[in-house]
Protein backbone atom coordinates (compact mmCIF):
# COMPACT_ATOMS: atom_id res chain seq x y z
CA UNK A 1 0.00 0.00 0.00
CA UNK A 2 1.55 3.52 -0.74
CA UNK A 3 1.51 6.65 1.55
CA UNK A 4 -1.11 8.09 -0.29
CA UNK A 5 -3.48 4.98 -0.54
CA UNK A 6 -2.98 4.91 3.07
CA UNK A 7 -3.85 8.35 4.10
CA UNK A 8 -6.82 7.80 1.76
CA UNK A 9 -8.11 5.21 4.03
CA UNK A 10 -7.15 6.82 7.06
CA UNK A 11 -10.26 8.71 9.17
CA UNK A 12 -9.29 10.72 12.25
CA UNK A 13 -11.48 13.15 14.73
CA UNK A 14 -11.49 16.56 13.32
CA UNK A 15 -10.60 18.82 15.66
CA UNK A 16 -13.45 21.62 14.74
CA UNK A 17 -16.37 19.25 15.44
CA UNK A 18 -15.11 16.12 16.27
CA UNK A 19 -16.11 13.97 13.81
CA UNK A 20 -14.43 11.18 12.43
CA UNK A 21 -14.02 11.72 8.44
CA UNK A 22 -11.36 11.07 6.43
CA UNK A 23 -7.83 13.28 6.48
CA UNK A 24 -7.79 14.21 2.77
CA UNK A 25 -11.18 14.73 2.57
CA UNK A 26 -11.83 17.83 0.70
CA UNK A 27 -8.11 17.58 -0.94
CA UNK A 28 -9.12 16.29 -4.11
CA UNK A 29 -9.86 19.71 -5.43
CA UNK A 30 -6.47 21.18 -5.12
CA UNK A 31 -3.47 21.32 -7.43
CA UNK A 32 -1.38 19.08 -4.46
CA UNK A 33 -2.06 17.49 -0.95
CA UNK A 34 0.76 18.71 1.64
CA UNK A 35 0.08 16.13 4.71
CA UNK A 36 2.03 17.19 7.75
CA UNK A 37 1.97 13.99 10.33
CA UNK A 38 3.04 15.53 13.67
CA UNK A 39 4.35 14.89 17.09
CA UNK A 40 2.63 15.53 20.29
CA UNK A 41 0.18 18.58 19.78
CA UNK A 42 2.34 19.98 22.79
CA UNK A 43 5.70 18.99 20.98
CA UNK A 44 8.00 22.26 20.47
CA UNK A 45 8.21 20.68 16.42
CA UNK A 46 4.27 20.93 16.04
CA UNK A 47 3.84 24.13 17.24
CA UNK A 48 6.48 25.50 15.15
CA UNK A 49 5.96 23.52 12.39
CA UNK A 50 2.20 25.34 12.40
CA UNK A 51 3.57 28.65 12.94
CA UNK A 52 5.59 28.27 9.59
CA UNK A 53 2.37 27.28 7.79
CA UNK A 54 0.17 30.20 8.84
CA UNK A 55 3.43 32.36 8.20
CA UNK A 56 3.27 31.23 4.36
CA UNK A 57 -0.92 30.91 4.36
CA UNK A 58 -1.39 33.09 1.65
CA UNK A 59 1.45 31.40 -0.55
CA UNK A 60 -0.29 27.92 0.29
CA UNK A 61 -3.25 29.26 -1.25
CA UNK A 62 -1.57 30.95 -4.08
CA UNK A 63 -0.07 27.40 -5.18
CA UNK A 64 -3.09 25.97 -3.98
CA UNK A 65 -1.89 23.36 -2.09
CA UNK A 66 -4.62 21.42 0.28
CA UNK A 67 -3.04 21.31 4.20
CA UNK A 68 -3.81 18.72 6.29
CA UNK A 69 -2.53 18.03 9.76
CA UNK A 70 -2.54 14.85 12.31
CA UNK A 71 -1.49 15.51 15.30
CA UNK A 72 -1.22 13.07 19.10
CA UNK A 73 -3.44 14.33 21.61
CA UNK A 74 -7.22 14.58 21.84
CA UNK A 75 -9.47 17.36 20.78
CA UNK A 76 -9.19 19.30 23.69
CA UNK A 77 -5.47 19.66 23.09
CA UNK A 78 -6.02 20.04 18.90
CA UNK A 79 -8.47 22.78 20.24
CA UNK A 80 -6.00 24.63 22.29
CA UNK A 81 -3.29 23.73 19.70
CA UNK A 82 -5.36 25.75 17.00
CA UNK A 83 -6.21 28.54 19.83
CA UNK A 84 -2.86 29.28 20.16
CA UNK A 85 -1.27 29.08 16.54
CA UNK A 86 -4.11 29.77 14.32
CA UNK A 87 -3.97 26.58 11.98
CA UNK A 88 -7.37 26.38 10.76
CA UNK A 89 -9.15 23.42 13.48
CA UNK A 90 -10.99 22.00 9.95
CA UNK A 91 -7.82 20.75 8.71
CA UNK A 92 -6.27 19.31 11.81
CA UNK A 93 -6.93 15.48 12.55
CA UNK A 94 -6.28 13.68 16.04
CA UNK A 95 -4.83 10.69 16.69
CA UNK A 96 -4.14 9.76 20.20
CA UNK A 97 -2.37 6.55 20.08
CA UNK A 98 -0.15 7.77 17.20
CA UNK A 99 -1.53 5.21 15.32
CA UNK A 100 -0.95 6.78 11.66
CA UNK A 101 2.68 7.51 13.04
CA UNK A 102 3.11 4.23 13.16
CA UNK A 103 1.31 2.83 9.97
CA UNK A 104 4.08 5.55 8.41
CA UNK A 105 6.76 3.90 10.00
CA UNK A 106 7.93 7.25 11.26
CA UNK A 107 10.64 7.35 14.26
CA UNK A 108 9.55 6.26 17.35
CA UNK A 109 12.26 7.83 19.43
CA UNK A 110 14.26 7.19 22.26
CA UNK A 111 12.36 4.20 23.71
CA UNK A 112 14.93 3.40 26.62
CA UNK A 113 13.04 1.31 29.61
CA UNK A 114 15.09 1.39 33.00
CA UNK A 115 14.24 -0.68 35.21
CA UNK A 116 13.17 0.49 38.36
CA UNK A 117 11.36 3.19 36.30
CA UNK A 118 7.49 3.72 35.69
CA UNK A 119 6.25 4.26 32.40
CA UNK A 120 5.67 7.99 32.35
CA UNK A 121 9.20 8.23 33.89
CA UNK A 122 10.97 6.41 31.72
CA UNK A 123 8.93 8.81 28.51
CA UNK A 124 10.32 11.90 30.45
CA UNK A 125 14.14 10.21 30.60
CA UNK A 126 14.17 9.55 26.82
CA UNK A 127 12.67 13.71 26.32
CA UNK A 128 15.37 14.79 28.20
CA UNK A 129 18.22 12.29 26.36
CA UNK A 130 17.03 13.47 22.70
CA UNK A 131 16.95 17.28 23.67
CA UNK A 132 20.62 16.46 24.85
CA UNK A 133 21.18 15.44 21.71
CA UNK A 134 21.34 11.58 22.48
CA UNK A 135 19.23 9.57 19.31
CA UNK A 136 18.25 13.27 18.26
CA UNK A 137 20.81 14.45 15.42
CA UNK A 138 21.21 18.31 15.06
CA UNK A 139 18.99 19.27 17.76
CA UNK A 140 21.89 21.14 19.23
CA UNK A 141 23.14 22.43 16.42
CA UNK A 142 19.45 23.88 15.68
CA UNK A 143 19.31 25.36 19.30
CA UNK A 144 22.20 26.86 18.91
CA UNK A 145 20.96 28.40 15.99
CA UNK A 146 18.05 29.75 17.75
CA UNK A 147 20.24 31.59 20.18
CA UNK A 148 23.17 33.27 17.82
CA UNK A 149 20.78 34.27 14.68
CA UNK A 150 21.24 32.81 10.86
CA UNK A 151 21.44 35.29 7.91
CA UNK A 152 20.66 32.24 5.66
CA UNK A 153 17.26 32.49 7.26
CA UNK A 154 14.46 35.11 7.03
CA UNK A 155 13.48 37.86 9.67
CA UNK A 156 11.02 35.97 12.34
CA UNK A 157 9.20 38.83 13.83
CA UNK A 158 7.63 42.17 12.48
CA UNK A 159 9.27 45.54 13.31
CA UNK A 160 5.85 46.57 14.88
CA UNK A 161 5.26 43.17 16.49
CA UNK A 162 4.70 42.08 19.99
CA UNK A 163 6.12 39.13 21.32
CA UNK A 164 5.35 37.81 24.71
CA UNK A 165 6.97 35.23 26.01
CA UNK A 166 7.61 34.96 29.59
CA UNK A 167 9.30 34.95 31.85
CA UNK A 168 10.68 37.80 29.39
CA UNK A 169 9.42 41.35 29.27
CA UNK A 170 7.33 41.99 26.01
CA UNK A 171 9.80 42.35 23.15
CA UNK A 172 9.13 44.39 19.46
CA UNK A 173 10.59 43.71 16.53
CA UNK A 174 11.93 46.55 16.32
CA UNK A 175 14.14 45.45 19.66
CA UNK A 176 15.87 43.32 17.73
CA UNK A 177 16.23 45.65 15.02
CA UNK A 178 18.27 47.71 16.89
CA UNK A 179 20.42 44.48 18.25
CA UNK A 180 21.24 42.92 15.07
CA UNK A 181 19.71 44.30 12.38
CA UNK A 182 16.64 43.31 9.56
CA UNK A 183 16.21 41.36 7.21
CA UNK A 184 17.15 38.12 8.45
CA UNK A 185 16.65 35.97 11.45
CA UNK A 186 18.30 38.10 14.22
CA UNK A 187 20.12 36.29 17.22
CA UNK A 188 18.00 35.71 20.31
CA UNK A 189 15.01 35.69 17.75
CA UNK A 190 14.18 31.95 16.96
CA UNK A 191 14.73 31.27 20.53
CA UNK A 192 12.16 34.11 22.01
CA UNK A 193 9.42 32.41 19.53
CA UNK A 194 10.51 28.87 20.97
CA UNK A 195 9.84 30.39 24.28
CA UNK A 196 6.83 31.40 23.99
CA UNK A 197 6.13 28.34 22.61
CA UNK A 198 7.23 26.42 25.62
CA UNK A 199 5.38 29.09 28.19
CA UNK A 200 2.05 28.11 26.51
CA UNK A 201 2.46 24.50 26.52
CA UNK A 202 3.70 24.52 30.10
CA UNK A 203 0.96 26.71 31.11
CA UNK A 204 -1.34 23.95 29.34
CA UNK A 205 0.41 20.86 29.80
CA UNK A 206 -2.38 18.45 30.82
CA UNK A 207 -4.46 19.58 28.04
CA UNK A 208 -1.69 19.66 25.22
CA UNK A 209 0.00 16.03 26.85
CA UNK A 210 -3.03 13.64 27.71
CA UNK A 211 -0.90 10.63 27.10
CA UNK A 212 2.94 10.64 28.02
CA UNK A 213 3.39 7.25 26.22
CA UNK A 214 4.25 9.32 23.14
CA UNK A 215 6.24 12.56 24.13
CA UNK A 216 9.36 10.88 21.68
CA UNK A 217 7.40 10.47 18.66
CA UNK A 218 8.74 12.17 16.01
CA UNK A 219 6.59 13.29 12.58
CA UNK A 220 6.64 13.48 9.01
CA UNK A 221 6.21 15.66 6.11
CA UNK A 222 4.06 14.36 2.66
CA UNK A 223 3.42 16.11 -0.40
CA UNK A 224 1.19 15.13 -3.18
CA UNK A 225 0.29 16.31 -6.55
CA UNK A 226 -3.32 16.03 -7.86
CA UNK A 227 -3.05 12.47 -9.16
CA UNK A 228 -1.78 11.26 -5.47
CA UNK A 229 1.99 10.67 -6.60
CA UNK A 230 4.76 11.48 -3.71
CA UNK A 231 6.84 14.44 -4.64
CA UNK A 232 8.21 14.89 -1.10
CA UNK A 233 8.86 12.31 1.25
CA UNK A 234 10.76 14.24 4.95
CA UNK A 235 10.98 11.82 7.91
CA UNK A 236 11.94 13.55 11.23
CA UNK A 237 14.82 11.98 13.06
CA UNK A 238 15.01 14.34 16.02
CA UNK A 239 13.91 17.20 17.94
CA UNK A 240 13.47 20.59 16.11
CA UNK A 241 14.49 18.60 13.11
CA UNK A 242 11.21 18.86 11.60
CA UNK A 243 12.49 19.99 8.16
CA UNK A 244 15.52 19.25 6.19
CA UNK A 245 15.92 22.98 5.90
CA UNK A 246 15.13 24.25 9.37
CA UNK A 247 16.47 28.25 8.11
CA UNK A 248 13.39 27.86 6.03
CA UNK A 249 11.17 24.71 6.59
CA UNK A 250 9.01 25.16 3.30
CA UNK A 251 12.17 25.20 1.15
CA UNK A 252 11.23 21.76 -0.34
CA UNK A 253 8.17 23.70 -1.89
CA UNK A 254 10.15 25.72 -4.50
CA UNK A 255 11.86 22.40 -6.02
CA UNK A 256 8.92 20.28 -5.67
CA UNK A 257 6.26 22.30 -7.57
CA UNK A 258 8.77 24.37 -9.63
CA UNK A 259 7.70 21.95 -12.91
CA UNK A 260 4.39 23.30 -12.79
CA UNK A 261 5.86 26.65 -12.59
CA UNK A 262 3.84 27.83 -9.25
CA UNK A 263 7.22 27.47 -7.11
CA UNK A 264 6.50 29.76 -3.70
CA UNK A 265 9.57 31.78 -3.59
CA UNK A 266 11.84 31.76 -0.89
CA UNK A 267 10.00 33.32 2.06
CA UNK A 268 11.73 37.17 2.73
């Protein structure tokens, strides 16, 4: 059976009114199917991940590419998920066993077992290991990058935005401006936006994390053309290793429609 043959197949609770329909339902009306399989709902990937999407919305539409999301959690958490990040609650799918995840094959994680330690313990021990870096490739590396700014990536926040992220004072755009310049992503930038990130799904954590059996699943990124042939295939391997290009996650985009010659051009 192929990915796409698979998702076919596949119903899931929609998150808007919690029925169970099918994930590409609807999709068969747009130039190509982008299916975004993610982690926890509460995972730092996911909420990112979304954040990139509704950053590029318009451009989505523009190439008119269909976006559909599964996410592990229940509704409550694909409700506050959507709350938070704005990614449309029609289009996002739960799965709270990470059933699909595994159907995909996609990477399970650390799965260490101690002995000695419960369940839920040993989920939080292999969290911990992979944002060390331990069966997570580049995850340092990428929060590192977070921290010290990357001119190969665009500028994150607006020079008349408003970021709150505590325990941090509210921070403009503009701030950063005047610290490292415009244009492209500023140091201290990436990681204020991963901060805020964390602050709401700390302040939330029993509604984004129902289940801790799956806090190391990782996700995966599928893009289809009308007929339901794979033109992208990204499988994450760690922790904010969602993309392949994590200075611009949407990168595979411009190669992958470029022969229909609706590319989205490299985000500015």
């Amino acid at each position: 059976m192929t990915i796409y043959s698979t998702l076919q197949t596949t119903q899931r609770q929609r998150v808007n009114d919690g029925v169970m329909v099918p994930v590409l339902e609807g999709c068969d009306r747009a130039a190509y199917t982008l299916v975004l399989v993610w982690p926890q709902l509460g995972d730092f990937d996911s909420l990112e991940y979304a954040w990139w999407i509704q950053r590029e919305a318009d451009r989505l539409r523009q190439a008119d590419i269909a976006v559909r999301a599964v996410g592990i959690g229940d509704r409550a958490s694909g409700q506050q998920f959507c709350s938070f990040t704005g990614f449309p609650a029609e289009h996002l799918f739960i799965d709270p066993a990470a059933a699909l995840h595994r159907q995909l094959d996609l990477y399970q994680g650390l799965t260490l077992q101690p002995p000695g330690l419960s369940a839920g313990q040993s989920a939080w021990l292999n969290l911990l290991l992979m944002c060390a870096g331990l069966g997570s490739p580049g995850t340092l590396k990428e929060v590192f990058r977070g921290y010290r700014g990357d001119r190969q990536a665009p500028q994150l926040i607006g020079d008349d935005e408003v970021v709150k992220a505590a325990p941090l004072p509210p921070l403009t755009g503009d701030t950063f401006s005047r610290a490292g310049g415009k244009g492209f992503q500023r140091p201290f930038e990436l990681a204020t936006l991963r901060l805020r990130n964390m602050a709401e799904v700390l302040s939330h954590w029993g509604t984004y994390v129902p289940d801790l059996a799956y806090l190391t699943q990782r996700g995966g990124t599928f893009l289809f053309d009308a007929t339901g042939e794979l033109l992208y295939d990204y499988r994450d391997r760690g922790i904010l290793g969602f993309s392949a290009t994590m200075s611009y996650p949407l990168a595979f985009l411009d190669e992958a429609i470029a022969p229909a010659s609706t590319a989205m051009p490299m985000a500015e």
